[in-house]
Protein backbone atom coordinates (compact mmCIF):
# COMPACT_ATOMS: atom_id res chain seq x y z
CA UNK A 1 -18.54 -0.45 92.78
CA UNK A 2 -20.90 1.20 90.25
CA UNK A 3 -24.23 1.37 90.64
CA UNK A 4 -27.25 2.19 87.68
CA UNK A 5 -30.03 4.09 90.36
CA UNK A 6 -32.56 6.70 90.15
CA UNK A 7 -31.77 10.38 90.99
CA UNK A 8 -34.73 12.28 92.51
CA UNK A 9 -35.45 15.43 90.26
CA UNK A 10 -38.81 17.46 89.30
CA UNK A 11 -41.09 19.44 91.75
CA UNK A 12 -42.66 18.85 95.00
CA UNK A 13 -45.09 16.15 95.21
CA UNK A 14 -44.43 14.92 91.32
CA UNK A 15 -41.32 13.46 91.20
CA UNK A 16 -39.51 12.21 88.23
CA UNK A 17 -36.35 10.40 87.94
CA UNK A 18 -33.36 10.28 86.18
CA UNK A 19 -31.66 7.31 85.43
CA UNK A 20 -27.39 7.46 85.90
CA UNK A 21 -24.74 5.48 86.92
CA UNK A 22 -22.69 7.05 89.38
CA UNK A 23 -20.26 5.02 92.29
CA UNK A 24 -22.34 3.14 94.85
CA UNK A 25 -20.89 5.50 97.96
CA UNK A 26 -21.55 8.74 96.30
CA UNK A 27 -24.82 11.01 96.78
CA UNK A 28 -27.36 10.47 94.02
CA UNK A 29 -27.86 14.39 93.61
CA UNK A 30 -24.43 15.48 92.82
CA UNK A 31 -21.80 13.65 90.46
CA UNK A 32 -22.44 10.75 88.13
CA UNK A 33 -20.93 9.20 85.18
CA UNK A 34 -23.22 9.32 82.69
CA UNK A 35 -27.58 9.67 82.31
CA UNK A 36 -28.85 7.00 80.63
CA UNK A 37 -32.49 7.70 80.76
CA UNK A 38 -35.45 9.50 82.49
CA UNK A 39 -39.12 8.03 84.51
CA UNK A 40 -41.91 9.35 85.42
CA UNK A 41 -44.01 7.04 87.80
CA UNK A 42 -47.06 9.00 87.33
CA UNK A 43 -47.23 8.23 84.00
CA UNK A 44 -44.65 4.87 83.93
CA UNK A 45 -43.27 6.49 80.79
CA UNK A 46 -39.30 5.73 80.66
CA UNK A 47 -36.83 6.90 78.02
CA UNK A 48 -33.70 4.44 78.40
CA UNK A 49 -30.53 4.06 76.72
CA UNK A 50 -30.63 0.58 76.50
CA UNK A 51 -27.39 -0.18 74.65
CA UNK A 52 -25.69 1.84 77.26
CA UNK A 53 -27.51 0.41 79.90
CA UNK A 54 -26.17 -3.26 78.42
CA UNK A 55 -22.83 -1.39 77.87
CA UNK A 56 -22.66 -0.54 81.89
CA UNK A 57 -23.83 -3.90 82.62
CA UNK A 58 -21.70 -5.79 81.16
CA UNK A 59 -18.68 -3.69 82.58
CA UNK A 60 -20.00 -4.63 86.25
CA UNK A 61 -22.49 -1.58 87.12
CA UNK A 62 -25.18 -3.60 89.54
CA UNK A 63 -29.16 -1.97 89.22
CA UNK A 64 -30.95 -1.36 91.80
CA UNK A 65 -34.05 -3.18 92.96
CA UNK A 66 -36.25 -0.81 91.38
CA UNK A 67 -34.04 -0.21 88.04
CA UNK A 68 -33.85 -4.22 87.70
CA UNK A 69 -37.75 -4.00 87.87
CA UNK A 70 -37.88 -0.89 84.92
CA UNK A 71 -35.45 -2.40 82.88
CA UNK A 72 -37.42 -6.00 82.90
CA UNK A 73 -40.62 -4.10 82.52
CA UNK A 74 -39.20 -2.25 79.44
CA UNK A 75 -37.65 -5.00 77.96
CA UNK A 76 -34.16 -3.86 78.01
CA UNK A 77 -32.74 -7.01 79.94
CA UNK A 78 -34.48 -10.27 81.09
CA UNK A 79 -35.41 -12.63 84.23
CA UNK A 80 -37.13 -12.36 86.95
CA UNK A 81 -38.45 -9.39 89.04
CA UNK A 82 -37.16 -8.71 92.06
CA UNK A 83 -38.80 -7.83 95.00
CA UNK A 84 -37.83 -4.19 96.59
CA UNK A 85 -40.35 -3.62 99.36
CA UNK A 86 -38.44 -3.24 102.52
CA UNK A 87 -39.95 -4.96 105.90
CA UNK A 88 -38.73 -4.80 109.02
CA UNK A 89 -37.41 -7.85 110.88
CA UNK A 90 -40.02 -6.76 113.88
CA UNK A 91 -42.86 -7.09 111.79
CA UNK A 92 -41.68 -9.76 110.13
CA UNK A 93 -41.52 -11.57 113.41
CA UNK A 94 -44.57 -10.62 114.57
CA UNK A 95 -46.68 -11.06 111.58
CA UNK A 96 -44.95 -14.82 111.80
CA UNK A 97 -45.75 -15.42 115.45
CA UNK A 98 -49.25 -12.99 115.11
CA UNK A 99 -50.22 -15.80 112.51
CA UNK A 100 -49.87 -18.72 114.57
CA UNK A 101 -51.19 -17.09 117.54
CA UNK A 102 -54.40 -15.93 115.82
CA UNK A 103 -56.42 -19.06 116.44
CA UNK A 104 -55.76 -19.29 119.84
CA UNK A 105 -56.50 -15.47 120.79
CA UNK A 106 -60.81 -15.62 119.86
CA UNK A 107 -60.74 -18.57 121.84
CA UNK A 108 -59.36 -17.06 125.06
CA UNK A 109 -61.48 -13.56 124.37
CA UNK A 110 -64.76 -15.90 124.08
CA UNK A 111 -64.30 -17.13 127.44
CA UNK A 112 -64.69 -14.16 129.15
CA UNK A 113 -67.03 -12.72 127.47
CA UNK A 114 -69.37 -15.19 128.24
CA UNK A 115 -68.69 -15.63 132.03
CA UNK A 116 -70.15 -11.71 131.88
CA UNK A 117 -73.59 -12.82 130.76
CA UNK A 118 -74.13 -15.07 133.03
């Protein structure tokens, strides 16, 4: 399956990005098929290809979270954003149950505090 993702380049600290679309199992530093653009997130400046970006698209190449975000940011396709912000299923869980405990835990902390002062 081919994949349109970014490819880490630039110098320690400031990365910058190229754009390529390369097979989904293979390492974004090595082989790809072709570069279809550069970004730089410092200065959210992109230089895309976009009728080869289309081109790829349209012969099954799937973007990734954050190139679906650039290329709807930059006009090149349309819909939706997606969101890419990975959370784990432990927080996730605990943020849920953390919610609906949160009433019920300055309640039982009052309690003793009081007793104390007595």
């Amino acid at each position: 399956m081919l994949a349109i993702r970014l490819s880490r380049v630039g110098k320690k600290k400031y990365a910058t990005f190229k754009v390529i679309v390369s097979e989904k199992t293979k390492d974004t530093v090595g082989d790809y098929l072709e570069l279809l653009g550069n970004y730089n997130p410092h200065t959210n400046e992109a230089s895309l290809k976009a009728d080869r970006i289309r081109y790829w698209i349209s012969k099954g190449a799937q973007p990734s979270g954050s190139i679906h975000n650039l290329l709807i940011q930059h006009k090149v396709i349309e819909g939706k954003k997606i969101k890419v912000a990975n959370i784990k299923k432990k927080e996730q869980e605990g943020a849920a149950a953390g919610s609906a405990e949160a009433p019920a835990k300055p309640a039982a902390t009052e309690a003793p505090a009081s007793a104390g002062k007595k």
